[in-house]
C-alpha atoms as a PDB file:
ATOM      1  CA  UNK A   1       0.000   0.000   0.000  1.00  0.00           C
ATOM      2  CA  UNK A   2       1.444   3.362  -1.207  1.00  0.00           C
ATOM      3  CA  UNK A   3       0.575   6.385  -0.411  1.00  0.00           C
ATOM      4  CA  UNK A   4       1.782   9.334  -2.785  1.00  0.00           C
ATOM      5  CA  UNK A   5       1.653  12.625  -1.468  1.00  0.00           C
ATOM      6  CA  UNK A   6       3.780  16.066  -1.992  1.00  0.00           C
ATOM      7  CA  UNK A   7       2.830  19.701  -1.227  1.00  0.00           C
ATOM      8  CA  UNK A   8       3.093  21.195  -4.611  1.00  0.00           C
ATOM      9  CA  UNK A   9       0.908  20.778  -6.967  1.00  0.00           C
ATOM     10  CA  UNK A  10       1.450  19.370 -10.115  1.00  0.00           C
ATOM     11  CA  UNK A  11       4.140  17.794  -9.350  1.00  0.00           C
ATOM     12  CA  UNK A  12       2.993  14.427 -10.977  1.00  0.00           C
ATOM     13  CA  UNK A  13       1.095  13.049  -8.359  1.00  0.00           C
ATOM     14  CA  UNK A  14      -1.771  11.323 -10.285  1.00  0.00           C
ATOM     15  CA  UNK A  15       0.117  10.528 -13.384  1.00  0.00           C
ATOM     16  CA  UNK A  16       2.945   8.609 -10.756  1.00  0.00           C
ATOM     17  CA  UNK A  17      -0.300   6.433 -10.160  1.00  0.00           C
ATOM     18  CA  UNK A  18      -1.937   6.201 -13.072  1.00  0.00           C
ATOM     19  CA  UNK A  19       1.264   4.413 -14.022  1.00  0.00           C
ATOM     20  CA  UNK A  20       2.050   2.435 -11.127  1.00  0.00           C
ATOM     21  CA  UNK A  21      -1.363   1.218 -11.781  1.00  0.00           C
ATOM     22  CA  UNK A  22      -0.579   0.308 -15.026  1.00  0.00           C
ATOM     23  CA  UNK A  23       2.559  -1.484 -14.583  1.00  0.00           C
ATOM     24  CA  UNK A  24       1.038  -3.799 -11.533  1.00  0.00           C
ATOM     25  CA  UNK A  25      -2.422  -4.892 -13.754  1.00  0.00           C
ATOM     26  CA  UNK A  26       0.637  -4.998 -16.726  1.00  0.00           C
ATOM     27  CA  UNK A  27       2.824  -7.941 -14.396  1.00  0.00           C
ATOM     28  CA  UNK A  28      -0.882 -10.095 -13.040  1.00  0.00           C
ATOM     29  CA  UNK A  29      -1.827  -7.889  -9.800  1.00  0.00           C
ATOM     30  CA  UNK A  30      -4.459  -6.339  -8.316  1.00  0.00           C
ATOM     31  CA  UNK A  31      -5.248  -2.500  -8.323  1.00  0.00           C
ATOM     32  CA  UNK A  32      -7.591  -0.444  -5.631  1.00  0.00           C
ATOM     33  CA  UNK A  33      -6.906   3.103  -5.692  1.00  0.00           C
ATOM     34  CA  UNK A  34      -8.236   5.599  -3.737  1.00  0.00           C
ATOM     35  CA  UNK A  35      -8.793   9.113  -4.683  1.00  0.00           C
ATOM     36  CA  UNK A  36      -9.400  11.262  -2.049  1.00  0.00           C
ATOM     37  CA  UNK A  37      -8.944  14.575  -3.821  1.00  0.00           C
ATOM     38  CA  UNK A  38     -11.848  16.654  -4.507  1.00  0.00           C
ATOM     39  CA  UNK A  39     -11.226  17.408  -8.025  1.00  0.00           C
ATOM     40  CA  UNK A  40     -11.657  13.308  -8.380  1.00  0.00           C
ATOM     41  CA  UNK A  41      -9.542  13.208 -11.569  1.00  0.00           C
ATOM     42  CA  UNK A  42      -8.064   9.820 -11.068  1.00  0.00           C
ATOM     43  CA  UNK A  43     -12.258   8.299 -10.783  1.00  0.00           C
ATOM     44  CA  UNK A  44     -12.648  10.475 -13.708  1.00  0.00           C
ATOM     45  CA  UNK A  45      -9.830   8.268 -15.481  1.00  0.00           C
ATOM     46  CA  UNK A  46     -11.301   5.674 -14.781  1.00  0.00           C
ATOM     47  CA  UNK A  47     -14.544   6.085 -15.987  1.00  0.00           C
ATOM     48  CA  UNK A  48     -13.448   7.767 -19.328  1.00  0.00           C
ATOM     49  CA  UNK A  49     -11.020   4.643 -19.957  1.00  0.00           C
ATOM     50  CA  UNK A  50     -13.947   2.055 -18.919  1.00  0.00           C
ATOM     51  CA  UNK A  51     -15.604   4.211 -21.883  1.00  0.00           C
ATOM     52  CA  UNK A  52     -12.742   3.846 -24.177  1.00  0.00           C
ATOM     53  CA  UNK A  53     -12.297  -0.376 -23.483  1.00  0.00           C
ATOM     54  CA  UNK A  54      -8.744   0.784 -22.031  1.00  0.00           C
ATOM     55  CA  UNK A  55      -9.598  -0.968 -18.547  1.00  0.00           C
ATOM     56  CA  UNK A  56      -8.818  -3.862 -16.624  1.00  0.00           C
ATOM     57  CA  UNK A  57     -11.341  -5.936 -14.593  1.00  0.00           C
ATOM     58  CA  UNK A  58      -8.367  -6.314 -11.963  1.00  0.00           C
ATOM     59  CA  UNK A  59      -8.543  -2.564 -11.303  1.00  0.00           C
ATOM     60  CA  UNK A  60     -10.801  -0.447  -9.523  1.00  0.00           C
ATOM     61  CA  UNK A  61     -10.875   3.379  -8.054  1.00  0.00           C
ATOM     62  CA  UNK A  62     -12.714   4.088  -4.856  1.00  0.00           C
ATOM     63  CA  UNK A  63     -13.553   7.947  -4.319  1.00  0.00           C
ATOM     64  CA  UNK A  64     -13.650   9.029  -0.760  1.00  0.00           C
ATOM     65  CA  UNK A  65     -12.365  10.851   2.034  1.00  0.00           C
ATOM     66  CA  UNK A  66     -13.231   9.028   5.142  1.00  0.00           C
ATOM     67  CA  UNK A  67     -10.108   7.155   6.600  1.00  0.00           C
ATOM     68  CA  UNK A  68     -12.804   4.586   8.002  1.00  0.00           C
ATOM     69  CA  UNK A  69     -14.001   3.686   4.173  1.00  0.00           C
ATOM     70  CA  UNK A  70     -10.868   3.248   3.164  1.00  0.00           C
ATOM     71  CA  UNK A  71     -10.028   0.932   6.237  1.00  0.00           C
ATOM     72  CA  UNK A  72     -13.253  -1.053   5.334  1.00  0.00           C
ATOM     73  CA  UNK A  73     -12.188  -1.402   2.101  1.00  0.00           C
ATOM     74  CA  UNK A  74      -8.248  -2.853   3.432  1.00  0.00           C
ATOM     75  CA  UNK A  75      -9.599  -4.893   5.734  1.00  0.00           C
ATOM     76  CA  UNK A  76     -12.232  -7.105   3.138  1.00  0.00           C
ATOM     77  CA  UNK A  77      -8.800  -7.257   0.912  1.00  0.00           C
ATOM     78  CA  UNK A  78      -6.617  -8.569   3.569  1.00  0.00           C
ATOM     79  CA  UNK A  79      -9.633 -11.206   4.734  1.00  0.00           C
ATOM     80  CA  UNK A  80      -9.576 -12.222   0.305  1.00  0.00           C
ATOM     81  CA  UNK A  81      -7.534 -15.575  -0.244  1.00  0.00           C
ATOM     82  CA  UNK A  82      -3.532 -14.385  -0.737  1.00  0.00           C
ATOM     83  CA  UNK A  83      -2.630 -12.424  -3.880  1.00  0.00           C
ATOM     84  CA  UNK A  84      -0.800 -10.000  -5.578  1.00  0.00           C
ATOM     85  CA  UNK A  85      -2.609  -6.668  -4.515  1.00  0.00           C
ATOM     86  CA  UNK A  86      -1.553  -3.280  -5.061  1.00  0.00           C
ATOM     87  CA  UNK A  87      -3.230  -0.001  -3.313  1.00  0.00           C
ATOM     88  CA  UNK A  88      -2.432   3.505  -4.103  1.00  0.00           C
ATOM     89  CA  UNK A  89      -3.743   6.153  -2.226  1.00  0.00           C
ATOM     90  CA  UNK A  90      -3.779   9.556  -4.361  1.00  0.00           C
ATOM     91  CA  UNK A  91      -3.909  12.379  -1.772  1.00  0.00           C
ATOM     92  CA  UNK A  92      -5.158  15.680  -1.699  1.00  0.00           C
ATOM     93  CA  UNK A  93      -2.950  18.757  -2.188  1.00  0.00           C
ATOM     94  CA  UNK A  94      -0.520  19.626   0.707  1.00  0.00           C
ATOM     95  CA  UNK A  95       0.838  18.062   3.601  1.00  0.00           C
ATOM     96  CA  UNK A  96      -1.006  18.418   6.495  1.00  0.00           C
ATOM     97  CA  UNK A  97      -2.445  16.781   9.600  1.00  0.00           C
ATOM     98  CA  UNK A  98      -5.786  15.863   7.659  1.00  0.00           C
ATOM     99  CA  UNK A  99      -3.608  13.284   6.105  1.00  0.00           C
ATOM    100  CA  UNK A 100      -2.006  11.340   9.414  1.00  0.00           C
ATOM    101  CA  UNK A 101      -4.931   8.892   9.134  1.00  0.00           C
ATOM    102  CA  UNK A 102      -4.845   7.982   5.700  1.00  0.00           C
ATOM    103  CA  UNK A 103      -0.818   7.537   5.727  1.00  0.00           C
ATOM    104  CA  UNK A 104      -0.181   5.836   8.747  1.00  0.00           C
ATOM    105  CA  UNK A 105      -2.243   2.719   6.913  1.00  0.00           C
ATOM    106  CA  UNK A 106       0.191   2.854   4.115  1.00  0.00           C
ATOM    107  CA  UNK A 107       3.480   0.978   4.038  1.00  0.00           C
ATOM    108  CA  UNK A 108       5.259   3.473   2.017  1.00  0.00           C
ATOM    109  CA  UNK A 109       4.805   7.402   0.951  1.00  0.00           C
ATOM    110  CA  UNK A 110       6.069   8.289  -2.145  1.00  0.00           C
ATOM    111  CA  UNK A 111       6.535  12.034  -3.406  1.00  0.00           C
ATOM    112  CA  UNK A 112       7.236  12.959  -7.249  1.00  0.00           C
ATOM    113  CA  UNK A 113       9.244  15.541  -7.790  1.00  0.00           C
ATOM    114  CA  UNK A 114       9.962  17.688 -10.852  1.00  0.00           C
ATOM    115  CA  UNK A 115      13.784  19.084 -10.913  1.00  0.00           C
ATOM    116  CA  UNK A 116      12.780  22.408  -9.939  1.00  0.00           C
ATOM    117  CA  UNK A 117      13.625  25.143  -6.924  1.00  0.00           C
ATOM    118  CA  UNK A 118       9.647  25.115  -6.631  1.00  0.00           C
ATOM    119  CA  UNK A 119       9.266  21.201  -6.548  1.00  0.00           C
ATOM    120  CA  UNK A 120      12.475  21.104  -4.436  1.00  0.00           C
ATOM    121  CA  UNK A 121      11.368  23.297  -1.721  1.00  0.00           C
ATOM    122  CA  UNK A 122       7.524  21.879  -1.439  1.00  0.00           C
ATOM    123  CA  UNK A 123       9.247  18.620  -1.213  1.00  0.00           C
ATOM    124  CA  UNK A 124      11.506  19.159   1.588  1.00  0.00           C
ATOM    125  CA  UNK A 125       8.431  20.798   3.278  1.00  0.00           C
ATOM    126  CA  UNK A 126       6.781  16.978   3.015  1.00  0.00           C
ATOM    127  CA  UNK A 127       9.673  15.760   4.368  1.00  0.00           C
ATOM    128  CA  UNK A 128       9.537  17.762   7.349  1.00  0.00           C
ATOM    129  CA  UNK A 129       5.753  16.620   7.982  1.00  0.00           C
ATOM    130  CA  UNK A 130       6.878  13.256   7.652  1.00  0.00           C
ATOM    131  CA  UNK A 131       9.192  14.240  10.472  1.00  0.00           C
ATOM    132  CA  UNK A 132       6.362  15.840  12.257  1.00  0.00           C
ATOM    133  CA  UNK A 133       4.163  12.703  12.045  1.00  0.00           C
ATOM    134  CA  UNK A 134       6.905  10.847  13.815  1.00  0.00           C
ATOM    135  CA  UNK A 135       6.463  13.434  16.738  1.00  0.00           C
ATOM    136  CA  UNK A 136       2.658  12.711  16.572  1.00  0.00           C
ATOM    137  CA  UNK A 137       2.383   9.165  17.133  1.00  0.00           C
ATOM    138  CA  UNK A 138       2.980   7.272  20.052  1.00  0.00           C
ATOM    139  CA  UNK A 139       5.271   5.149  18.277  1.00  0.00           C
ATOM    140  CA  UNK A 140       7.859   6.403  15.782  1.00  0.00           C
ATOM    141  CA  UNK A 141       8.237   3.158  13.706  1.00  0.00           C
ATOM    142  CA  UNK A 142       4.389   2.773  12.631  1.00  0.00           C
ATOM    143  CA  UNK A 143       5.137   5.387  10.243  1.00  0.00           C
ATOM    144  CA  UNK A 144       5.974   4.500   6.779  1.00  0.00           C
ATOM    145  CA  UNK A 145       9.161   5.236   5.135  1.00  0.00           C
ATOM    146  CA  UNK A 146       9.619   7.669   2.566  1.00  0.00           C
ATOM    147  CA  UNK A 147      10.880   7.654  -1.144  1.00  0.00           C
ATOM    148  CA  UNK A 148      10.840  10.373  -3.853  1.00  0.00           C
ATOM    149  CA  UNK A 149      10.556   9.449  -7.508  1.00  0.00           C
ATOM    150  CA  UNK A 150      12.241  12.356  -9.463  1.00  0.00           C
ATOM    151  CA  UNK A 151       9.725  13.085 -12.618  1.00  0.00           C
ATOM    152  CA  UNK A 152       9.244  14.526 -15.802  1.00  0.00           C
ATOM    153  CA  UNK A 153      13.071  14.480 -16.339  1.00  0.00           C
ATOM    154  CA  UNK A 154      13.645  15.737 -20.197  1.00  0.00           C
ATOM    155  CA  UNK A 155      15.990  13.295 -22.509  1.00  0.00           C
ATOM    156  CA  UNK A 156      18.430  16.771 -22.789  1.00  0.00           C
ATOM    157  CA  UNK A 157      18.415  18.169 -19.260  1.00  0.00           C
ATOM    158  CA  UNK A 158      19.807  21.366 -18.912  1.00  0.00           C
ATOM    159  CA  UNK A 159      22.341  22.751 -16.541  1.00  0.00           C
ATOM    160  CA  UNK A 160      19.689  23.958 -14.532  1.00  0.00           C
ATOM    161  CA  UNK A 161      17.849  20.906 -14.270  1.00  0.00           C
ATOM    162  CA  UNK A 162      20.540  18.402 -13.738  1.00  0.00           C
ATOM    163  CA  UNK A 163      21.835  20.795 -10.741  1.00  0.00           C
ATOM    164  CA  UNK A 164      18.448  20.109  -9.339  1.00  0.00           C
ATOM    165  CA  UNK A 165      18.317  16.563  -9.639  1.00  0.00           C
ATOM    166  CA  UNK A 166      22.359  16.473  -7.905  1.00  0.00           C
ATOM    167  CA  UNK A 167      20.593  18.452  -5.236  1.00  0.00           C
ATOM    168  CA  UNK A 168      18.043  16.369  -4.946  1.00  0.00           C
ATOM    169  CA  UNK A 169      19.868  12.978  -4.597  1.00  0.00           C
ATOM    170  CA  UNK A 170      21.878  14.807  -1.971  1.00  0.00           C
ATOM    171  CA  UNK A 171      19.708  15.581  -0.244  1.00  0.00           C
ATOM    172  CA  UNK A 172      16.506  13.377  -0.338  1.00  0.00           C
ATOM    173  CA  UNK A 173      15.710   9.118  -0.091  1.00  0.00           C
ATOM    174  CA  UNK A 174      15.235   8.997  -4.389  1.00  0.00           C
ATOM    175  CA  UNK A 175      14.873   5.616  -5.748  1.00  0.00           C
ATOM    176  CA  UNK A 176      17.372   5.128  -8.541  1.00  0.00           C
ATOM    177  CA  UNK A 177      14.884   4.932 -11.795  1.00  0.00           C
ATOM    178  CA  UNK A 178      13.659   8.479 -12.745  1.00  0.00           C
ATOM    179  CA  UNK A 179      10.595   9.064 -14.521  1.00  0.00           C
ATOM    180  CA  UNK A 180      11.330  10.642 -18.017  1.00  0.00           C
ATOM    181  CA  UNK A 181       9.480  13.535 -19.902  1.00  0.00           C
ATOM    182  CA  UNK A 182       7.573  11.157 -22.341  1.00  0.00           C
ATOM    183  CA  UNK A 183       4.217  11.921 -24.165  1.00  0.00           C
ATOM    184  CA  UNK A 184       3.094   8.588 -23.381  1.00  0.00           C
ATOM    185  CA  UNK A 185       2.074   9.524 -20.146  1.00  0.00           C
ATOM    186  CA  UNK A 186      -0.012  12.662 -21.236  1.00  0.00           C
ATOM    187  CA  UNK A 187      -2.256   9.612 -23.217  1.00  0.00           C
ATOM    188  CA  UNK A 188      -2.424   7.193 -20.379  1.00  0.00           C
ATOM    189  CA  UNK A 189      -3.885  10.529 -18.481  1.00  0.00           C
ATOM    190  CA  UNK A 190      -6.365  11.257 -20.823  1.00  0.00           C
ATOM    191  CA  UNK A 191      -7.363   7.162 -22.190  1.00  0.00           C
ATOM    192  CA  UNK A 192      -6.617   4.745 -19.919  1.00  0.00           C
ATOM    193  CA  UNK A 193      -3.917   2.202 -18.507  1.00  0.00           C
ATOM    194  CA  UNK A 194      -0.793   2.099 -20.047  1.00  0.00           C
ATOM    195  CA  UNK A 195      -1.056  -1.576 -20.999  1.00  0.00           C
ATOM    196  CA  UNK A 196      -4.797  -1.828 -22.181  1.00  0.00           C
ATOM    197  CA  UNK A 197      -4.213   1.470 -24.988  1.00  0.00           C
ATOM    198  CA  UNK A 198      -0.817  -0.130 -26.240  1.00  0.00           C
ATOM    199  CA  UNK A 199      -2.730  -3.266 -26.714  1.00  0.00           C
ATOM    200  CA  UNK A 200      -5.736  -1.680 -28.122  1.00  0.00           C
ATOM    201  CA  UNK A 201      -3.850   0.419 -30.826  1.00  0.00           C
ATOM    202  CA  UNK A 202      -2.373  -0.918 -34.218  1.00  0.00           C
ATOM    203  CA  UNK A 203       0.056   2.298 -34.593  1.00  0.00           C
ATOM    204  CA  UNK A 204       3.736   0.137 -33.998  1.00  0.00           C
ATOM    205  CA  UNK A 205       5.576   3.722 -33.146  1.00  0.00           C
ATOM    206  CA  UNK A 206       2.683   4.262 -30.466  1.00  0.00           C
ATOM    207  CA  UNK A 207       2.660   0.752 -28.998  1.00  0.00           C
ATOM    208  CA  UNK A 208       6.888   1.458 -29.151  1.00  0.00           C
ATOM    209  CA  UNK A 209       6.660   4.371 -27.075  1.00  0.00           C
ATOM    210  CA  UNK A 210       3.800   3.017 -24.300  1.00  0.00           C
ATOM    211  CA  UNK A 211       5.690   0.015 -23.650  1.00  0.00           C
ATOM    212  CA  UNK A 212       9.002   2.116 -22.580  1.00  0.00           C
ATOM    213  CA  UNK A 213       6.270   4.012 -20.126  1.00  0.00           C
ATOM    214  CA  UNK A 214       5.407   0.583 -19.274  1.00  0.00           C
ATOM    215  CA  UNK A 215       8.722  -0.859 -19.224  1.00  0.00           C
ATOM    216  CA  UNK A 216       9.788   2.607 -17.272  1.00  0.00           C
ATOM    217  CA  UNK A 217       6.894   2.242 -14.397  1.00  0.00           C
ATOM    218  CA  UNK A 218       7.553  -1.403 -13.679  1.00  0.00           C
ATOM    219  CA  UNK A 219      11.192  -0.492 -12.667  1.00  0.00           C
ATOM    220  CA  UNK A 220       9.759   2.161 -10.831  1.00  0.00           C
ATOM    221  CA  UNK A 221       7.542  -0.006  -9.005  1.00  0.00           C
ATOM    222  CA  UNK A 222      10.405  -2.832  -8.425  1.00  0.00           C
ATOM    223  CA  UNK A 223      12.747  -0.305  -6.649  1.00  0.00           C
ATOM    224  CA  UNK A 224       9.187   0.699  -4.196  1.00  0.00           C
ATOM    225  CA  UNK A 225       8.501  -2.734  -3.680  1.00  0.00           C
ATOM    226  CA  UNK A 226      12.379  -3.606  -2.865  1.00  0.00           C
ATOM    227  CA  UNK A 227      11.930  -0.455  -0.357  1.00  0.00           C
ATOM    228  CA  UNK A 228       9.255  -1.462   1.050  1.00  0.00           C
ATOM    229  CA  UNK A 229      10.362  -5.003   1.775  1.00  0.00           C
ATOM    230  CA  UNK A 230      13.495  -3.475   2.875  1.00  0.00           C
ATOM    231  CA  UNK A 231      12.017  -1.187   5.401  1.00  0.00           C
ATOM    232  CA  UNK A 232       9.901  -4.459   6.920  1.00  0.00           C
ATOM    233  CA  UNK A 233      12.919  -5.513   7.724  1.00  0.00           C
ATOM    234  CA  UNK A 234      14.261  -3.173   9.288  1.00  0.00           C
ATOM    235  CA  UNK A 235      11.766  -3.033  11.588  1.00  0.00           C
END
């Protein structure tokens, strides 16, 4: 269970999940997301691409804001037979106490950040909630980890941009596999998952380019799941 959350908006927040998503229905799992923001643009994915036939039985969105739904909803999963589930929690904008609820059920928080002073900074700020929440709990260690995913990183960065990134892996937990500037993932936002357009297309140059998304999320999702399982045991 991931939750992905970052102060500044637009940052990449629902397109991070739309292909996560995408990448566990692509390998055999499971997908509940929740969207909790108010704008409900990840539902409103998933209605469009139920329209478009660029949807998978195995996933399902879940529009709410009440922690107690959404630990309703965890708790039939977990009493399901064993299998291959993930959940992705899309959060509302900012990082504030409204959100302890919701995270501390996750096993991981993820943030997406663009290389930019204005990502940078509203990153950072998460952090330092996610410090906060420590302080908040009665104990420390039921609070998930954190990882950033750095995002939207062009094929030719430029000076300013890779000093950003440097100061970002300097400074911040950042899983190794960036998320590159592709136009794949401006389609999967408006159509569908990832997998189900690639499949439903006949255009070889489109299919090309949405299975490097594809291929690009499922190492992205590998290095979360390899933190995640590395965090369980640590503690």
């Amino acid at each position: 269970m991931i939750a992905v959350i970052n102060r500044k908006g637009g940052c990449g927040k629902s397109t991070l999940v739309r292909g996560l998503a995408s990448a566990a229905i692509a390998r055999g799992d499971r997908v509940t997301v929740f969207d909790t923001d108010s704008s409900q643009s990840i539902y409103g994915w998933m209605k469009v691409a139920k329209q478009l036939g660029n949807w998978n039985d195995r996933a399902e969105v879940i529009h709410t804001y009440d922690p107690a739904e959404i630990t309703a909803k965890l708790d039939a999963i977990y009493n399901e037979p064993e299998h291959d589930h993930l959940v992705l929690i899309d959060t509302f904008g900012g990082a504030s106490e409204a959100l302890d609820d919701v995270v501390l059920q996750s096993h991981l928080i993820v943030a997406p950040v663009r290389p930019g002073r204005g990502d940078y900074t509203e990153t950072m700020e998460t952090l330092i909630w996610h410090e906060r929440l420590k302080g908040r709990v009665n104990n420390a260690q039921s609070v998930p980890d954190y990882r950033v995913v750095i995002n939207a990183v062009s094929a030719d960065p430029s000076a300013t941009e890779r000093q950003a990134i440097e100061q970002i892996f300097g400074s911040m937990p950042v899983i190794e596999e960036p998320i590159m500037e592709r136009k794949a993932y401006k389609q999967v936002d408006g159509e569908g998952l990832l997998g189900e357009i690639r499949d439903n297309t006949r255009k070889g140059i489109i299919q090309n380019h949405l299975t490097n998304a594809l291929e690009e999320m499922d190492a992205v999702l590998q290095l979360l799941d390899e933190a995640m399982l590395t965090d369980a045991e640590a503690v």
